[in-house]
Structures are given as C-alpha cells and as structure tokens.
PDB file of N, CA and C in Angstrom:
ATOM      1  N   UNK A   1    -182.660  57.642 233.614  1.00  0.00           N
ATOM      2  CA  UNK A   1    -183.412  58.548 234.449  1.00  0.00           C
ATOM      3  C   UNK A   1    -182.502  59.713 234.851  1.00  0.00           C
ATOM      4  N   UNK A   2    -182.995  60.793 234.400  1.00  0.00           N
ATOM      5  CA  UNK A   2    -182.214  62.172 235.144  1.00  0.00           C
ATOM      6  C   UNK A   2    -181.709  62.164 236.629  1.00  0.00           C
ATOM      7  N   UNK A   3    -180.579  62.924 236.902  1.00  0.00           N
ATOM      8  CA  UNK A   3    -180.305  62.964 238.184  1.00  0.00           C
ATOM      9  C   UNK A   3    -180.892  64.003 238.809  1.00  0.00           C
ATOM     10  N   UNK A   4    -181.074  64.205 240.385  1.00  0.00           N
ATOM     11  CA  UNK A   4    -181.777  65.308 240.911  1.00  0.00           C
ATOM     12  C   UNK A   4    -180.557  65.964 240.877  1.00  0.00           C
ATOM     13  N   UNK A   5    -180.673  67.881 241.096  1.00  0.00           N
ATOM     14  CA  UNK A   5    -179.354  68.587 241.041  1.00  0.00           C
ATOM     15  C   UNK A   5    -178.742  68.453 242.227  1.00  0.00           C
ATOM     16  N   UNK A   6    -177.696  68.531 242.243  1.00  0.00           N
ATOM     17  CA  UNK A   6    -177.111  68.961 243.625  1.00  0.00           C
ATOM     18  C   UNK A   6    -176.767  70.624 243.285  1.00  0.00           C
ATOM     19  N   UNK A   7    -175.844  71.207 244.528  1.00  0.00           N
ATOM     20  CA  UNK A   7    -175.340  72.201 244.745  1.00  0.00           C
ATOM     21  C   UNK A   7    -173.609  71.807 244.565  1.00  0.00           C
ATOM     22  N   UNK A   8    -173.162  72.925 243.618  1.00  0.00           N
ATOM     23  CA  UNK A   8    -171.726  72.779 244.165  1.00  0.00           C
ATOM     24  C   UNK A   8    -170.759  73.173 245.676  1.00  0.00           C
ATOM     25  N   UNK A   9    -172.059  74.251 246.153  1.00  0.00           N
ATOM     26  CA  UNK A   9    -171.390  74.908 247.493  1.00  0.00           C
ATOM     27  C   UNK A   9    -171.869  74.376 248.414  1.00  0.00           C
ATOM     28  N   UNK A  10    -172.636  73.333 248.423  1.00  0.00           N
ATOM     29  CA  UNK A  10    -173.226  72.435 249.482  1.00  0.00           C
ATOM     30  C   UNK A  10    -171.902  71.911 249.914  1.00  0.00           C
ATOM     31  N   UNK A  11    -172.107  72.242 251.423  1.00  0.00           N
ATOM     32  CA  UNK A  11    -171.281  70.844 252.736  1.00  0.00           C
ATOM     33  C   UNK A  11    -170.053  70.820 251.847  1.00  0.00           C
ATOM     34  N   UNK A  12    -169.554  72.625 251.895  1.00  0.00           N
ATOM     35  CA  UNK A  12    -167.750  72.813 251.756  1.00  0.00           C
ATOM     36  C   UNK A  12    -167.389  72.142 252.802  1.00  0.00           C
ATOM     37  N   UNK A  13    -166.182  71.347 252.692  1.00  0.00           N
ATOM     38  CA  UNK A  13    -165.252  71.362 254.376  1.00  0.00           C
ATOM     39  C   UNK A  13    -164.827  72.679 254.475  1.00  0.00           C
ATOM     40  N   UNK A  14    -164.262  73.024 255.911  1.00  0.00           N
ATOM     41  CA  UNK A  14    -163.233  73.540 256.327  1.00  0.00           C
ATOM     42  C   UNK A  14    -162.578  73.401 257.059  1.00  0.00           C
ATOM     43  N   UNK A  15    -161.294  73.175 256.044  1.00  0.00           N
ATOM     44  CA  UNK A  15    -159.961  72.716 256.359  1.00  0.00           C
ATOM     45  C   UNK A  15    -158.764  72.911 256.789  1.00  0.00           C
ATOM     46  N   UNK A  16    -157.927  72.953 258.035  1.00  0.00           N
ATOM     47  CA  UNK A  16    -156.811  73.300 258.869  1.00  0.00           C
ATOM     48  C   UNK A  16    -155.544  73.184 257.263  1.00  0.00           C
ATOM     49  N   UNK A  17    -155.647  71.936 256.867  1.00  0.00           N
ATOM     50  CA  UNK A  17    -154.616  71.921 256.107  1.00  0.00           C
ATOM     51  C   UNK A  17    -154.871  71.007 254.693  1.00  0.00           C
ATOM     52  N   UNK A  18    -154.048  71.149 253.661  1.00  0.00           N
ATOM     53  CA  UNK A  18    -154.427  69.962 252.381  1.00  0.00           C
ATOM     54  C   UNK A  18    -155.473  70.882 251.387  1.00  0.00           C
ATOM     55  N   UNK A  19    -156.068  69.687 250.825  1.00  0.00           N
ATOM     56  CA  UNK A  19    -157.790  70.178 249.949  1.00  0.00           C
ATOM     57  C   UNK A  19    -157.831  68.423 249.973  1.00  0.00           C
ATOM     58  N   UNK A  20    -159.508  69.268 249.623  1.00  0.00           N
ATOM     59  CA  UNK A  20    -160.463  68.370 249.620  1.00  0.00           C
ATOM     60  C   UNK A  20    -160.519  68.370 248.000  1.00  0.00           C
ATOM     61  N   UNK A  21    -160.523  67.113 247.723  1.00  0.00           N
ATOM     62  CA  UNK A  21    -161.163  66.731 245.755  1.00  0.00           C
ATOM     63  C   UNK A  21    -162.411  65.426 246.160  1.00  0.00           C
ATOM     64  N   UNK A  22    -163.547  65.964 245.444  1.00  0.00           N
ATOM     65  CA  UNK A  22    -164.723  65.421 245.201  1.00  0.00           C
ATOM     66  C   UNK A  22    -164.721  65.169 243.723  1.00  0.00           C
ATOM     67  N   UNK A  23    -164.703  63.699 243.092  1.00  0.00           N
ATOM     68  CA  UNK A  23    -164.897  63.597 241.904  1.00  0.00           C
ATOM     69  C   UNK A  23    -166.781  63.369 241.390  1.00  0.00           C
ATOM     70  N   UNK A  24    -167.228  64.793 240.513  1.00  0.00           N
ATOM     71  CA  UNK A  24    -168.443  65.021 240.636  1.00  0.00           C
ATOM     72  C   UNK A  24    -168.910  64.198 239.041  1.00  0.00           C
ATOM     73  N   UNK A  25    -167.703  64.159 237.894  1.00  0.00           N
ATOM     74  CA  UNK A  25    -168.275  63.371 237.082  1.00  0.00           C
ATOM     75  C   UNK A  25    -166.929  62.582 236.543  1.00  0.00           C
ATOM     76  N   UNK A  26    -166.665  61.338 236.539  1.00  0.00           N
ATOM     77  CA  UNK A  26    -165.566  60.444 235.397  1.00  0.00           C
ATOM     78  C   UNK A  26    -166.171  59.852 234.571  1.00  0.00           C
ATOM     79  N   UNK A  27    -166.193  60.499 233.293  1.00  0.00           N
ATOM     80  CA  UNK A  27    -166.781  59.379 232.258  1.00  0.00           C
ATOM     81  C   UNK A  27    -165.885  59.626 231.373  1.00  0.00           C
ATOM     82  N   UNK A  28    -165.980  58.243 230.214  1.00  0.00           N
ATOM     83  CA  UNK A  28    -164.678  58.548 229.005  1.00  0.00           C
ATOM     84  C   UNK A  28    -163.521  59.126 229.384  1.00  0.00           C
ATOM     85  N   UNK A  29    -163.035  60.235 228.716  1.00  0.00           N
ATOM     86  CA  UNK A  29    -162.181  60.793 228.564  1.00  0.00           C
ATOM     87  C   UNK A  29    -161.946  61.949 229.459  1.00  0.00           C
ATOM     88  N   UNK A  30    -163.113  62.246 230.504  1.00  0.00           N
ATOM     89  CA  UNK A  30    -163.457  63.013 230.970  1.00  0.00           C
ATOM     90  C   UNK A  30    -163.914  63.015 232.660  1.00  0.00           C
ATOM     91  N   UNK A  31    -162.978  64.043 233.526  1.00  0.00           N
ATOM     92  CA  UNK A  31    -163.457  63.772 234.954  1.00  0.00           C
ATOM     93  C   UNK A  31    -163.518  65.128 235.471  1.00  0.00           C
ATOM     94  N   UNK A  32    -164.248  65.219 236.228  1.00  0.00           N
ATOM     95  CA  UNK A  32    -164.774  67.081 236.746  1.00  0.00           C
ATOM     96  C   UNK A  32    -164.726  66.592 238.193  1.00  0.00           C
ATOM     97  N   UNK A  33    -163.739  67.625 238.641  1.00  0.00           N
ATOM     98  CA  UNK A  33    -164.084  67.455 240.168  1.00  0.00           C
ATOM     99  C   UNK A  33    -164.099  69.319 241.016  1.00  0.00           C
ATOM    100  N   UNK A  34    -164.494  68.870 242.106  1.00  0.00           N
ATOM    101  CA  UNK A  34    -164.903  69.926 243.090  1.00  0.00           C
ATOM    102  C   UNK A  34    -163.766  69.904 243.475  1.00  0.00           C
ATOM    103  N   UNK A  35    -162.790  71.348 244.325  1.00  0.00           N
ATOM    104  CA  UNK A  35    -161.557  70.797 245.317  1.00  0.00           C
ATOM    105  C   UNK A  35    -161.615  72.165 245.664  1.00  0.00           C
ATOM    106  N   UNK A  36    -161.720  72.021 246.922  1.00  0.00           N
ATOM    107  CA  UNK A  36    -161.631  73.247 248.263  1.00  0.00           C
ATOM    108  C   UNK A  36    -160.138  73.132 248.638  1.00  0.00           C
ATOM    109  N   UNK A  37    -159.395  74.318 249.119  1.00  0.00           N
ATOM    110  CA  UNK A  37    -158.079  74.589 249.398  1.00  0.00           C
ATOM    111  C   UNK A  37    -158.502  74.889 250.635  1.00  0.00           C
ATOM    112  N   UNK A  38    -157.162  74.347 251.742  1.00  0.00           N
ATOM    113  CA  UNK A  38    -157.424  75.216 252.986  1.00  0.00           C
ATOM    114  C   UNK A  38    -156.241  76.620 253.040  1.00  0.00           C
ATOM    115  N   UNK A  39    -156.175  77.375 253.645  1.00  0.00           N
ATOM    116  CA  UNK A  39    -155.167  78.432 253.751  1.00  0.00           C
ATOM    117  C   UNK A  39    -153.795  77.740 253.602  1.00  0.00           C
ATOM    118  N   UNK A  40    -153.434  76.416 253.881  1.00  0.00           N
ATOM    119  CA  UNK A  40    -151.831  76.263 253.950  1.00  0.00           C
ATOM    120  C   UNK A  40    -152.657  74.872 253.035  1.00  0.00           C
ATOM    121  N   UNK A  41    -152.214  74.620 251.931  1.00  0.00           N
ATOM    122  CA  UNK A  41    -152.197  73.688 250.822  1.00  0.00           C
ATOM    123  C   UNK A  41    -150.830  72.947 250.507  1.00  0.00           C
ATOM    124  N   UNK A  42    -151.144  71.907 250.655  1.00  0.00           N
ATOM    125  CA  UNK A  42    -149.699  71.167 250.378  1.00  0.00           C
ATOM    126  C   UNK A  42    -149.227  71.375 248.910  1.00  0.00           C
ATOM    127  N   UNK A  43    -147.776  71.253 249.084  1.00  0.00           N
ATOM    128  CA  UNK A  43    -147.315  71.332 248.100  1.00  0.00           C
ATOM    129  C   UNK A  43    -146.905  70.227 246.948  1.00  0.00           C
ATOM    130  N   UNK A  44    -147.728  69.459 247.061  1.00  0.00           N
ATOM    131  CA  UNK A  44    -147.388  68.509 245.992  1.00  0.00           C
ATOM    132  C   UNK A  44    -147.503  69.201 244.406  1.00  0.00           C
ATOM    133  N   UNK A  45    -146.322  68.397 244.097  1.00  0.00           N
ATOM    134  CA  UNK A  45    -146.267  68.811 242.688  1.00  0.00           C
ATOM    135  C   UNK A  45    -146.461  67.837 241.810  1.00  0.00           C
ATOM    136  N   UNK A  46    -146.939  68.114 240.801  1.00  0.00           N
ATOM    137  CA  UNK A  46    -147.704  67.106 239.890  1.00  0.00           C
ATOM    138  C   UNK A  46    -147.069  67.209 238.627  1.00  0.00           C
ATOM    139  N   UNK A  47    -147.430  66.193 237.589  1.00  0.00           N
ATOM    140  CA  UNK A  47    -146.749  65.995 236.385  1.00  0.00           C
ATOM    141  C   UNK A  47    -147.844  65.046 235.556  1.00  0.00           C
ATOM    142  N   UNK A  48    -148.484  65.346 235.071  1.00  0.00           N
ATOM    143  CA  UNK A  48    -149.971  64.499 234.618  1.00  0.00           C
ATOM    144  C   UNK A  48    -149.489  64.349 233.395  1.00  0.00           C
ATOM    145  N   UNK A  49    -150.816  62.919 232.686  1.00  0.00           N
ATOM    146  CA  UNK A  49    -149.723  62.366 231.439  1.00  0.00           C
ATOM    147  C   UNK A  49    -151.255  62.940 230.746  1.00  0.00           C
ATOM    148  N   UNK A  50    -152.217  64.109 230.758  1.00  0.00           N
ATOM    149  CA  UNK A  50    -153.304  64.885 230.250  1.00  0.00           C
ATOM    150  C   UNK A  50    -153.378  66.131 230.395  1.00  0.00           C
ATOM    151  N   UNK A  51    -154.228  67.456 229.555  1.00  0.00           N
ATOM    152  CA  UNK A  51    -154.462  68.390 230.654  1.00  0.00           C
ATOM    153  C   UNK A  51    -155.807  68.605 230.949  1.00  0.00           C
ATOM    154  N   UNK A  52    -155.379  69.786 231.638  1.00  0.00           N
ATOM    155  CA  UNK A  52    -156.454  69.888 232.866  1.00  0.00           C
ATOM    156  C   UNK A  52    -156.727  71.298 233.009  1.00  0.00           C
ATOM    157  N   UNK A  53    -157.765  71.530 232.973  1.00  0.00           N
ATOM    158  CA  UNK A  53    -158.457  72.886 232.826  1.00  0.00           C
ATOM    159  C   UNK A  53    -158.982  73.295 234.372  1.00  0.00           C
ATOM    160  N   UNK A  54    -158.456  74.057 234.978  1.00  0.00           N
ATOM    161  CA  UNK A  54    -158.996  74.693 236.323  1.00  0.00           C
ATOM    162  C   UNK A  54    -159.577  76.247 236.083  1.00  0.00           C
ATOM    163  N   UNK A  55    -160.572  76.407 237.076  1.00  0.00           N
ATOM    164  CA  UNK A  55    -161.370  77.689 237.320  1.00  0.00           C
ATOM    165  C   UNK A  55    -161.590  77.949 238.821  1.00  0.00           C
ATOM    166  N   UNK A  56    -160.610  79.127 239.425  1.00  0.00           N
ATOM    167  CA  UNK A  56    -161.172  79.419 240.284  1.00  0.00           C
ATOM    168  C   UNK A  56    -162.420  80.289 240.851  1.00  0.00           C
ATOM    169  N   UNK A  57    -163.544  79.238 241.547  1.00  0.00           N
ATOM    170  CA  UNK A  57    -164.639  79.726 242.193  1.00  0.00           C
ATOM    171  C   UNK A  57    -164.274  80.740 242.706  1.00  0.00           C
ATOM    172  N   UNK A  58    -163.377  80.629 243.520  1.00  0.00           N
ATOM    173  CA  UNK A  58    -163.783  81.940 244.946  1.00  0.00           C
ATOM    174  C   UNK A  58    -162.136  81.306 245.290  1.00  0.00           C
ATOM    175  N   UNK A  59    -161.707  82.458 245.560  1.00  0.00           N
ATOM    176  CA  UNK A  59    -160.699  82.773 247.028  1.00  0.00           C
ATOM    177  C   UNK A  59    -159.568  83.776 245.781  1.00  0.00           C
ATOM    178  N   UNK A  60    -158.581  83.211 246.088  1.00  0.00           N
ATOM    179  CA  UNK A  60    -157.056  84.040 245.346  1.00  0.00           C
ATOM    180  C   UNK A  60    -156.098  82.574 245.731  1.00  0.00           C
ATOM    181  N   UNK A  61    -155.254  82.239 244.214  1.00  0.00           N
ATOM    182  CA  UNK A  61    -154.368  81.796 244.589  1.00  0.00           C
ATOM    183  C   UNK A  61    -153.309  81.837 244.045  1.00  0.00           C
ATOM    184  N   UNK A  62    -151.585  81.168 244.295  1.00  0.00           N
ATOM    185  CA  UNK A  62    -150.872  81.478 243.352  1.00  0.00           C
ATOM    186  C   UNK A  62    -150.234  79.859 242.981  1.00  0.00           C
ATOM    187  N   UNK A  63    -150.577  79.513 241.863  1.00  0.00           N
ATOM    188  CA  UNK A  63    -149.938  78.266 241.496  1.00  0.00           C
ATOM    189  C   UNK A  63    -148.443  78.855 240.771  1.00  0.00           C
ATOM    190  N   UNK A  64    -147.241  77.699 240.939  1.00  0.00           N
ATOM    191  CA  UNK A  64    -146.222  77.532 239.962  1.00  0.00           C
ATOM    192  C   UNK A  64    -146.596  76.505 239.065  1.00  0.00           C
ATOM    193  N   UNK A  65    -146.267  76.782 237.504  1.00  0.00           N
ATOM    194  CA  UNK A  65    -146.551  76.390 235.867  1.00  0.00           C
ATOM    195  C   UNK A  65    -144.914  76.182 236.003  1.00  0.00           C
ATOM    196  N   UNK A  66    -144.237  75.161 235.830  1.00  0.00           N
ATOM    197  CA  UNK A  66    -143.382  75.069 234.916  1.00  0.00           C
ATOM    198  C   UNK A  66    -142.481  75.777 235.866  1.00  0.00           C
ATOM    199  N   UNK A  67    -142.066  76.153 237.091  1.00  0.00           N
ATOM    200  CA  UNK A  67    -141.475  76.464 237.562  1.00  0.00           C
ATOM    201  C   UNK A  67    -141.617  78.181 237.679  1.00  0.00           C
ATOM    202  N   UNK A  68    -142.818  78.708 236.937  1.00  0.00           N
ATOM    203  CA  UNK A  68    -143.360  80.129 237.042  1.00  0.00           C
ATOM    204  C   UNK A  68    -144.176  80.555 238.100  1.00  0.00           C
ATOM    205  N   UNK A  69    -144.686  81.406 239.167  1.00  0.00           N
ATOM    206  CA  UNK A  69    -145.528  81.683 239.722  1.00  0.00           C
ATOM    207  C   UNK A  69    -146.613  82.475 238.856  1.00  0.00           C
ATOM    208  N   UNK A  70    -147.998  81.542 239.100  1.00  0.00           N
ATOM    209  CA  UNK A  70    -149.232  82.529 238.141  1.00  0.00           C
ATOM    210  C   UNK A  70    -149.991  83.011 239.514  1.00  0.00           C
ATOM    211  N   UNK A  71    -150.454  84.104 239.260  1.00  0.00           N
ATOM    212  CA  UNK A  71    -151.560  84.361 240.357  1.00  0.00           C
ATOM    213  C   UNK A  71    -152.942  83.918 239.504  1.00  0.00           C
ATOM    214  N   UNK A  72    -153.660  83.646 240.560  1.00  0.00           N
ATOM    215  CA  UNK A  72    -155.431  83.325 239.931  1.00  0.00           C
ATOM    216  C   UNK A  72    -156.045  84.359 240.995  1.00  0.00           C
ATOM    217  N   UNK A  73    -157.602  84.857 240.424  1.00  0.00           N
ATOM    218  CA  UNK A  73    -158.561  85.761 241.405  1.00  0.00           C
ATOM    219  C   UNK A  73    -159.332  84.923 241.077  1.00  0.00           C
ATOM    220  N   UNK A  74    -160.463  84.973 241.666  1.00  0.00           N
ATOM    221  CA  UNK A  74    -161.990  84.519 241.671  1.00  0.00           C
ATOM    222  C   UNK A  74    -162.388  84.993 240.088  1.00  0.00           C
ATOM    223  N   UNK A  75    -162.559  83.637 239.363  1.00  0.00           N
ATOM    224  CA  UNK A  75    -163.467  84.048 238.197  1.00  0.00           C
ATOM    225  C   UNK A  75    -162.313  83.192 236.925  1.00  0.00           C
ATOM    226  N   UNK A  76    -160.814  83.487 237.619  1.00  0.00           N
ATOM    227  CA  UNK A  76    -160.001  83.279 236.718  1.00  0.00           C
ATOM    228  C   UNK A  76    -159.745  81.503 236.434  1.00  0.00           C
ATOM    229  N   UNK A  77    -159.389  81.601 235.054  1.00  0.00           N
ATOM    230  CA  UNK A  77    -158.829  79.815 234.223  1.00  0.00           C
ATOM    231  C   UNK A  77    -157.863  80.289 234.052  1.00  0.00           C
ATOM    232  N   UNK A  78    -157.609  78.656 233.602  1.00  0.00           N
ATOM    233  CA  UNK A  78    -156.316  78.185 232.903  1.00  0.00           C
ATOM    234  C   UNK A  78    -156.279  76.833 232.591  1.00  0.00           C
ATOM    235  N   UNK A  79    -155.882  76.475 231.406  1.00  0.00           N
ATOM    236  CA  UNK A  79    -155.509  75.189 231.017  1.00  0.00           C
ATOM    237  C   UNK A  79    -153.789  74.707 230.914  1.00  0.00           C
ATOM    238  N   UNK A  80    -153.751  73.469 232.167  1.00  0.00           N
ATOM    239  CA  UNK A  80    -152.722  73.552 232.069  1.00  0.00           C
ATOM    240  C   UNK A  80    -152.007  71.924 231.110  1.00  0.00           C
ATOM    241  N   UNK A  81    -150.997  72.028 230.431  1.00  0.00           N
ATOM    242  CA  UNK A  81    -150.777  71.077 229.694  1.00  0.00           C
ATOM    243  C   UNK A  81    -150.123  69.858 229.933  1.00  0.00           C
ATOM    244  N   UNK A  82    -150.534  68.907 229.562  1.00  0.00           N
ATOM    245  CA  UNK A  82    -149.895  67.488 229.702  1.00  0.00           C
ATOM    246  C   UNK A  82    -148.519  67.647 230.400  1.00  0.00           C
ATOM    247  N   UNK A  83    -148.140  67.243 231.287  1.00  0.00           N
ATOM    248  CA  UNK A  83    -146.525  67.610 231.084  1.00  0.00           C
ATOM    249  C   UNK A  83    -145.935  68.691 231.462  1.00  0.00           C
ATOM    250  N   UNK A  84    -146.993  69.158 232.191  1.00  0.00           N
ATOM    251  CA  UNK A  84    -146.287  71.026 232.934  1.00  0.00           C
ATOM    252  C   UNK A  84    -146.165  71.023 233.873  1.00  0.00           C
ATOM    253  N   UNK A  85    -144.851  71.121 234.917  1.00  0.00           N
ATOM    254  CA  UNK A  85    -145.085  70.714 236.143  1.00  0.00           C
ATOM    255  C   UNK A  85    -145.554  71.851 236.946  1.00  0.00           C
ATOM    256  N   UNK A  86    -146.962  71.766 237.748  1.00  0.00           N
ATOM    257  CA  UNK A  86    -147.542  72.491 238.391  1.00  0.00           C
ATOM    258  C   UNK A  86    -147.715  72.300 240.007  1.00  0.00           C
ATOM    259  N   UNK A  87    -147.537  73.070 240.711  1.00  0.00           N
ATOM    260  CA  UNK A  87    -148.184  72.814 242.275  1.00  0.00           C
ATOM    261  C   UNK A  87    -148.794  74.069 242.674  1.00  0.00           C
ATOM    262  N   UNK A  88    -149.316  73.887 243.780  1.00  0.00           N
ATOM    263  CA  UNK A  88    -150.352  74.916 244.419  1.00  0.00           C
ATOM    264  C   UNK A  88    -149.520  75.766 245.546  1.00  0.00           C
ATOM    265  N   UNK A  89    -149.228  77.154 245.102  1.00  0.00           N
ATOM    266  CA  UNK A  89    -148.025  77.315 246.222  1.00  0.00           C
ATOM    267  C   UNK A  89    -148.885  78.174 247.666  1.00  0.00           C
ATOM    268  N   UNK A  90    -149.881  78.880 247.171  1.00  0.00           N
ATOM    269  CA  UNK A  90    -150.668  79.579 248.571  1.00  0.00           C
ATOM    270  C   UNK A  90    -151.805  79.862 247.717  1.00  0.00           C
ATOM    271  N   UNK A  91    -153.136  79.867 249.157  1.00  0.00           N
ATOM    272  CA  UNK A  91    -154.334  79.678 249.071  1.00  0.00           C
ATOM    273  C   UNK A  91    -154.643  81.082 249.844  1.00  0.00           C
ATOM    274  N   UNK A  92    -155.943  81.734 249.582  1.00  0.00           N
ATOM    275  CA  UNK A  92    -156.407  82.410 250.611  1.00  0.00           C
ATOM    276  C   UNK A  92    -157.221  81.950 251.589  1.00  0.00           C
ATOM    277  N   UNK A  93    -157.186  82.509 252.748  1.00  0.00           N
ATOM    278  CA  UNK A  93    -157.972  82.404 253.515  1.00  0.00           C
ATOM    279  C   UNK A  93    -159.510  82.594 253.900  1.00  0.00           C
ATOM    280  N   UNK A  94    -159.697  83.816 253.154  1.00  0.00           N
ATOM    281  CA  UNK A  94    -161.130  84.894 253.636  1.00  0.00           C
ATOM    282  C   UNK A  94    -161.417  85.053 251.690  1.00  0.00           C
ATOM    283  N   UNK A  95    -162.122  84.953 251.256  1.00  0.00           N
ATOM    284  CA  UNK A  95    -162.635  83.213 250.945  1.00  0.00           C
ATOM    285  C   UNK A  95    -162.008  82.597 250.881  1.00  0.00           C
ATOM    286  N   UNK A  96    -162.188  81.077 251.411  1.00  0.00           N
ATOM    287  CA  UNK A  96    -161.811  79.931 251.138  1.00  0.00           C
ATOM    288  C   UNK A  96    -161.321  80.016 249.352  1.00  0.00           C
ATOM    289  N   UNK A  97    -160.365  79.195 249.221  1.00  0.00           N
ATOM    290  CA  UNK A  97    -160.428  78.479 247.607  1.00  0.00           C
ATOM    291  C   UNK A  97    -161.282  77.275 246.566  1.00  0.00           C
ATOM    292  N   UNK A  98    -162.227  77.780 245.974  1.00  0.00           N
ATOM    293  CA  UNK A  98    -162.690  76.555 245.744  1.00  0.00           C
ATOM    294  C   UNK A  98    -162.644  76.448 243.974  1.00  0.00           C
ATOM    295  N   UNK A  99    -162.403  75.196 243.783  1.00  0.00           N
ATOM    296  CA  UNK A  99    -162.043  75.421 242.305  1.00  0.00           C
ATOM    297  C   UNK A  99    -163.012  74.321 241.725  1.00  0.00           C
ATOM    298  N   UNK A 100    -162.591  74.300 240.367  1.00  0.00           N
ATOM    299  CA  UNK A 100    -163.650  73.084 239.388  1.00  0.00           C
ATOM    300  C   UNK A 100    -162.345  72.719 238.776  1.00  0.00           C
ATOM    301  N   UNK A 101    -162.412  71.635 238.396  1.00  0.00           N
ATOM    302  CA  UNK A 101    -160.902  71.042 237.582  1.00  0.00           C
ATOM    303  C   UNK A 101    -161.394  70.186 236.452  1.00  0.00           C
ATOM    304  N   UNK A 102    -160.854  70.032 235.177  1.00  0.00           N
ATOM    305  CA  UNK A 102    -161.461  69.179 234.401  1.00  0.00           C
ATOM    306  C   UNK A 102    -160.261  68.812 233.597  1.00  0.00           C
ATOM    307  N   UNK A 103    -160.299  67.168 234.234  1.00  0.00           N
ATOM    308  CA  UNK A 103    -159.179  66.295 233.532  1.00  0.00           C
ATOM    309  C   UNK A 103    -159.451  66.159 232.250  1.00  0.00           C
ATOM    310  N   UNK A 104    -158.818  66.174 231.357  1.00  0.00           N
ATOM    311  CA  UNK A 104    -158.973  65.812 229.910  1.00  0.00           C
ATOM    312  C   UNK A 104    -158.222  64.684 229.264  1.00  0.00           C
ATOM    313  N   UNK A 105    -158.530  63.674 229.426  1.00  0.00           N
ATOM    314  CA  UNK A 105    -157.565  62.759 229.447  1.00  0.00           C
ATOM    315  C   UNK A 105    -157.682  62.029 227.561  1.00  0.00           C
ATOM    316  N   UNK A 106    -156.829  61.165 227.254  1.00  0.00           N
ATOM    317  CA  UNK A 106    -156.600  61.211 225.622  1.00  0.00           C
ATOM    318  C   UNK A 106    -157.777  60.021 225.730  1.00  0.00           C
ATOM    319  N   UNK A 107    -158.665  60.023 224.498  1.00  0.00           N
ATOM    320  CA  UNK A 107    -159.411  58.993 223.746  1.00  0.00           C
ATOM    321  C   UNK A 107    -158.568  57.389 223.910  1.00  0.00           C
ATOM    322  N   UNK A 108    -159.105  56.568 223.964  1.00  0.00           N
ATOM    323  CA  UNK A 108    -158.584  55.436 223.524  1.00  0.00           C
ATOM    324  C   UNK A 108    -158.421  55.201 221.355  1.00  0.00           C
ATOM    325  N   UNK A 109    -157.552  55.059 221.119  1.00  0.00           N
ATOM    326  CA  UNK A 109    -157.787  54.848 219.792  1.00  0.00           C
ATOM    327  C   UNK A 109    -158.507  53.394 219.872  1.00  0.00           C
ATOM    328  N   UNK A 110    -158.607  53.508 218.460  1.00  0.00           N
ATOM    329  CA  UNK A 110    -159.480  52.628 217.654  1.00  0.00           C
ATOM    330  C   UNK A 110    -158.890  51.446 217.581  1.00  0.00           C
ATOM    331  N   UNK A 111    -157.486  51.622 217.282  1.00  0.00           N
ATOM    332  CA  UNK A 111    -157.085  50.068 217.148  1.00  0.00           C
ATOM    333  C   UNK A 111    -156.595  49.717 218.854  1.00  0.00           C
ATOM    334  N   UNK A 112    -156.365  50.506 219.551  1.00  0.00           N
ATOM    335  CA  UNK A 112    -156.163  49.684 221.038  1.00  0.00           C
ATOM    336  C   UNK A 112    -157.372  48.974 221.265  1.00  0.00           C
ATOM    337  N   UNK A 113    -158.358  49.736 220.961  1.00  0.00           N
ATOM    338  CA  UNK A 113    -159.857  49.064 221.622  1.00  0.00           C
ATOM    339  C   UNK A 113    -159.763  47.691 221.058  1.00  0.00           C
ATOM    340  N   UNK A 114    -159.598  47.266 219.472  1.00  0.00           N
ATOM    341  CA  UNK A 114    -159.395  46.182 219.039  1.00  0.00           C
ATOM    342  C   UNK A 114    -158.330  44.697 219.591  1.00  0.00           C
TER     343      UNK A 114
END
C-alpha cells in the first residue's frame, strides 16, 4: 500500500546547538535522511566506510573535505567519498541549514549472502 506524502519542511526544529538527522528512508544499500543545522554545529568529524551525497536545502555552509574548507549555498551538492575525512565547520543562521544526505553504502556480494 502507498504511503501518504509527508512534507520535508514540516516541524523543522530550532536548534540552540548540534543538528537534528531524521532518517526518512534505509533500505538496502541505501539511507536518505533530513538534517537541520543549528548556527553553532558541532564539530564532529567523520570518516565513513561509504559515500554520501549531500544537498544543501537552504542556509550557507562551510564543510572541511580532507582537511580543505568547501563553501556550500542553497541549491549546492557534493558527493563525498568513502574515506574523506569531513566535518561541518559553520552553519548559517538566517536561513537555517537544512540538508538531504544520501548514504550509499556497498551491496552485499553474492557469495557473503551465501
């Protein structure tokens, strides 16, 4: 049976500090989530064993790739790769940040399944 739609901009938080991640689909190989930034975003840095394709909705931000600073605007991607170490270094404020993220994680082969 079909699902009814939701909204992606439905019942943003807003947040003093951190982000918010809503996982909106995990199936297979595959997980899409929602994640709102507040103005001061922690800095965790990550090191994923997949990549991961982000799009920012709305705001401005500047992630470090690999020890690079990228800026993002509203509208802008990027796929970032297995193994790149990335963190979120500043968010805007006036819009909020809100992004879509899509894990891409590897297939199971054929003979593991076995």
């Amino acid at each position: 049976m079909p699902q009814q739609p939701t909204n992606l901009f439905a019942g943003l938080p807003v947040l003093d500090s951190g982000e918010d991640f809503i996982t909106l689909i995990d199936q297979g190989n595959v997980q899409i989530e929602r994640i709102v930034s507040s103005p001061r975003p922690e800095s965790n840095r990550y090191d994923q064993d997949h990549d991961e394709w982000v799009l920012l909705l709305s705001g401005q931000a500047t992630l470090e790739l690999d020890g690079k600073p990228v800026q993002l605007n509203t509208g802008d991607h990027l796929l970032i790769p297995a193994h790149c170490p990335h963190r979120v270094l500043a968010t805007s404020d006036k819009p909020r940040c809100l992004w879509l993220a899509v894990h891409l994680r590897e297939c199971p082969t054929a003979s593991a399944a076995a």
